[in-house]
Protein backbone atom coordinates (compact mmCIF):
# COMPACT_ATOMS: atom_id res chain seq x y z
CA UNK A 1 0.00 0.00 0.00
CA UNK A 2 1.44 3.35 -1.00
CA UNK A 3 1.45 6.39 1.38
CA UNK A 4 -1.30 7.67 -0.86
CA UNK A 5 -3.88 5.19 -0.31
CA UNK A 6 -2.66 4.67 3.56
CA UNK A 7 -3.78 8.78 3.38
CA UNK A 8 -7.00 8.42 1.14
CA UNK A 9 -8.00 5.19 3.90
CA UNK A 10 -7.16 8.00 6.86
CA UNK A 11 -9.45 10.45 5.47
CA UNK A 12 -12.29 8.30 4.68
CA UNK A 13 -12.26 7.11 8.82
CA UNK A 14 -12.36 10.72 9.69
CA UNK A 15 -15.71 11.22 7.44
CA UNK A 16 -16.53 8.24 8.77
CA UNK A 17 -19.70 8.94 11.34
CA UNK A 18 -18.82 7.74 15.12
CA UNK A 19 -20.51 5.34 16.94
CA UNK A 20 -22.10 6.31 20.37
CA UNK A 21 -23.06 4.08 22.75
CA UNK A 22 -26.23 4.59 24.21
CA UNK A 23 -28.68 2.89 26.89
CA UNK A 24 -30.49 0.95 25.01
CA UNK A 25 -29.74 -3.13 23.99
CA UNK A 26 -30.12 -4.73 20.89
CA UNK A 27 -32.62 -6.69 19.93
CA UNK A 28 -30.10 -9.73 19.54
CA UNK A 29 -26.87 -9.87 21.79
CA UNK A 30 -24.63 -12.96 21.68
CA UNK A 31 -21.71 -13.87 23.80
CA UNK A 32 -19.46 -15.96 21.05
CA UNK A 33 -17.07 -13.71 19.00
CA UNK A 34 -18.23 -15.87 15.82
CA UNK A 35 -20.98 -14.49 16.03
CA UNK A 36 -23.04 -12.00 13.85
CA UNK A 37 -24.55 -10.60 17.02
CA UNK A 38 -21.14 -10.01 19.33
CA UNK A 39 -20.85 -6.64 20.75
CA UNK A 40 -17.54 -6.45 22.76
CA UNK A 41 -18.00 -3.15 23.69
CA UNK A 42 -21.48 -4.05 24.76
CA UNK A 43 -20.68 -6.33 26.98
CA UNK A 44 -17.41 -4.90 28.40
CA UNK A 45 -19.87 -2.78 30.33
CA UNK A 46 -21.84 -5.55 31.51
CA UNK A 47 -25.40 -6.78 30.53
CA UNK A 48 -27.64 -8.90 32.75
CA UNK A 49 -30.82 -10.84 31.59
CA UNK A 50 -34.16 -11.06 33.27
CA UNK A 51 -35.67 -13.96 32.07
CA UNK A 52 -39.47 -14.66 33.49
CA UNK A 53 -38.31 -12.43 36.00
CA UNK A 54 -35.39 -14.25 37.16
CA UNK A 55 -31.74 -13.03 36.51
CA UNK A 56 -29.83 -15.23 34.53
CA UNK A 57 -26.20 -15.88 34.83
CA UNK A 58 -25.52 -18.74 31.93
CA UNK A 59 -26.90 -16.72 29.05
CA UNK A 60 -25.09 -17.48 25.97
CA UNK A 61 -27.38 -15.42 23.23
CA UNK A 62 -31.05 -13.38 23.55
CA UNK A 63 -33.32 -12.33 21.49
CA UNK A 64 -35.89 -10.04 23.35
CA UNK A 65 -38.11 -9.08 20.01
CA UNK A 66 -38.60 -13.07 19.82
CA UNK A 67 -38.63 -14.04 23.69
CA UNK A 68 -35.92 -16.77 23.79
CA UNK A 69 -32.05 -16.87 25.04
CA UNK A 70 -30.11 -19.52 24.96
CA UNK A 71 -28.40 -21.31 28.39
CA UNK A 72 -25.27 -23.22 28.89
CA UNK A 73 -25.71 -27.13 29.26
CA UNK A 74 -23.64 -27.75 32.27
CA UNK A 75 -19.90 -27.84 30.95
CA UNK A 76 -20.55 -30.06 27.69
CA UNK A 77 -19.48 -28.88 24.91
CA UNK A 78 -19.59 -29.16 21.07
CA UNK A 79 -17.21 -30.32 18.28
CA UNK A 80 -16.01 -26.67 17.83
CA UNK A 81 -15.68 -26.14 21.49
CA UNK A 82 -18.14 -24.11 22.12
CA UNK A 83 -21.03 -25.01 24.95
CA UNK A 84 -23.94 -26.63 24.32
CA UNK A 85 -26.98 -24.66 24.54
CA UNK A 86 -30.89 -25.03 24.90
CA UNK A 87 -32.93 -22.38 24.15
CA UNK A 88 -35.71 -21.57 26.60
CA UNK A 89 -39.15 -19.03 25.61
CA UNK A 90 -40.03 -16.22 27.91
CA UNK A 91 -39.94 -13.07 28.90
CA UNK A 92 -36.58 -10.96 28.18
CA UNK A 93 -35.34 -8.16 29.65
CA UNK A 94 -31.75 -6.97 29.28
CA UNK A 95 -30.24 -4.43 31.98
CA UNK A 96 -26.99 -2.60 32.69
CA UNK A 97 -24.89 -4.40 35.54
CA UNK A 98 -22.13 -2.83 37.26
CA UNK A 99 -18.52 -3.52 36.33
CA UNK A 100 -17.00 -6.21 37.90
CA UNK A 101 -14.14 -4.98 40.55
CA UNK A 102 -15.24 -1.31 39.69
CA UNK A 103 -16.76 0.69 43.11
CA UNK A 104 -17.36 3.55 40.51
CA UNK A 105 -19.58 1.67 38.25
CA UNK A 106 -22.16 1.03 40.87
């Protein structure tokens, strides 16, 4: 890559609009990085799920527009390593959760 196009790729990032993070979840969150629906940033500041009015600890993937998110199977896992899931109909509701370690957050 010449300088030119390492310039012309510069100045199309700066037009490029920024992305704010707001308060409000998406309609499809998933924990995996292979998937379509990972949000590291997302979940860096922590997300907990309500589910039939219980919180949730195991939750792999949600969907709230649908109703379902999908649990860990105790510690099986699959041929890719990744954990076995089941995916359970409900009630969703996503909520910020404090950091982890962080007396600020709270």
């Amino acid at each position: 890559m010449s300088w030119q196009e390492w310039v012309g790729c510069l100045a199309a990032a700066a037009r490029a609009p920024l992305k704010v993070m707001s308060d409000s979840f998406p309609d499809r969150l998933c924990v995996n990085p292979k998937s379509p629906y990972y949000d590291a940033a997302l979940l860096a500041r922590g997300v907990g799920i309500r589910f039939n009015g219980a919180e949730k600890t195991n939750v792999e993937e949600y969907c709230v527009s649908e109703g379902w998110i999908r649990v860990a199977v105790g510690k099986t896992v699959d041929r890719h390593g990744d954990p076995m899931t089941v995916k359970l109909k409900g009630t969703v509701e996503p909520y910020h959760q404090p950091a982890f370690g962080n007396p600020e957050a709270q």
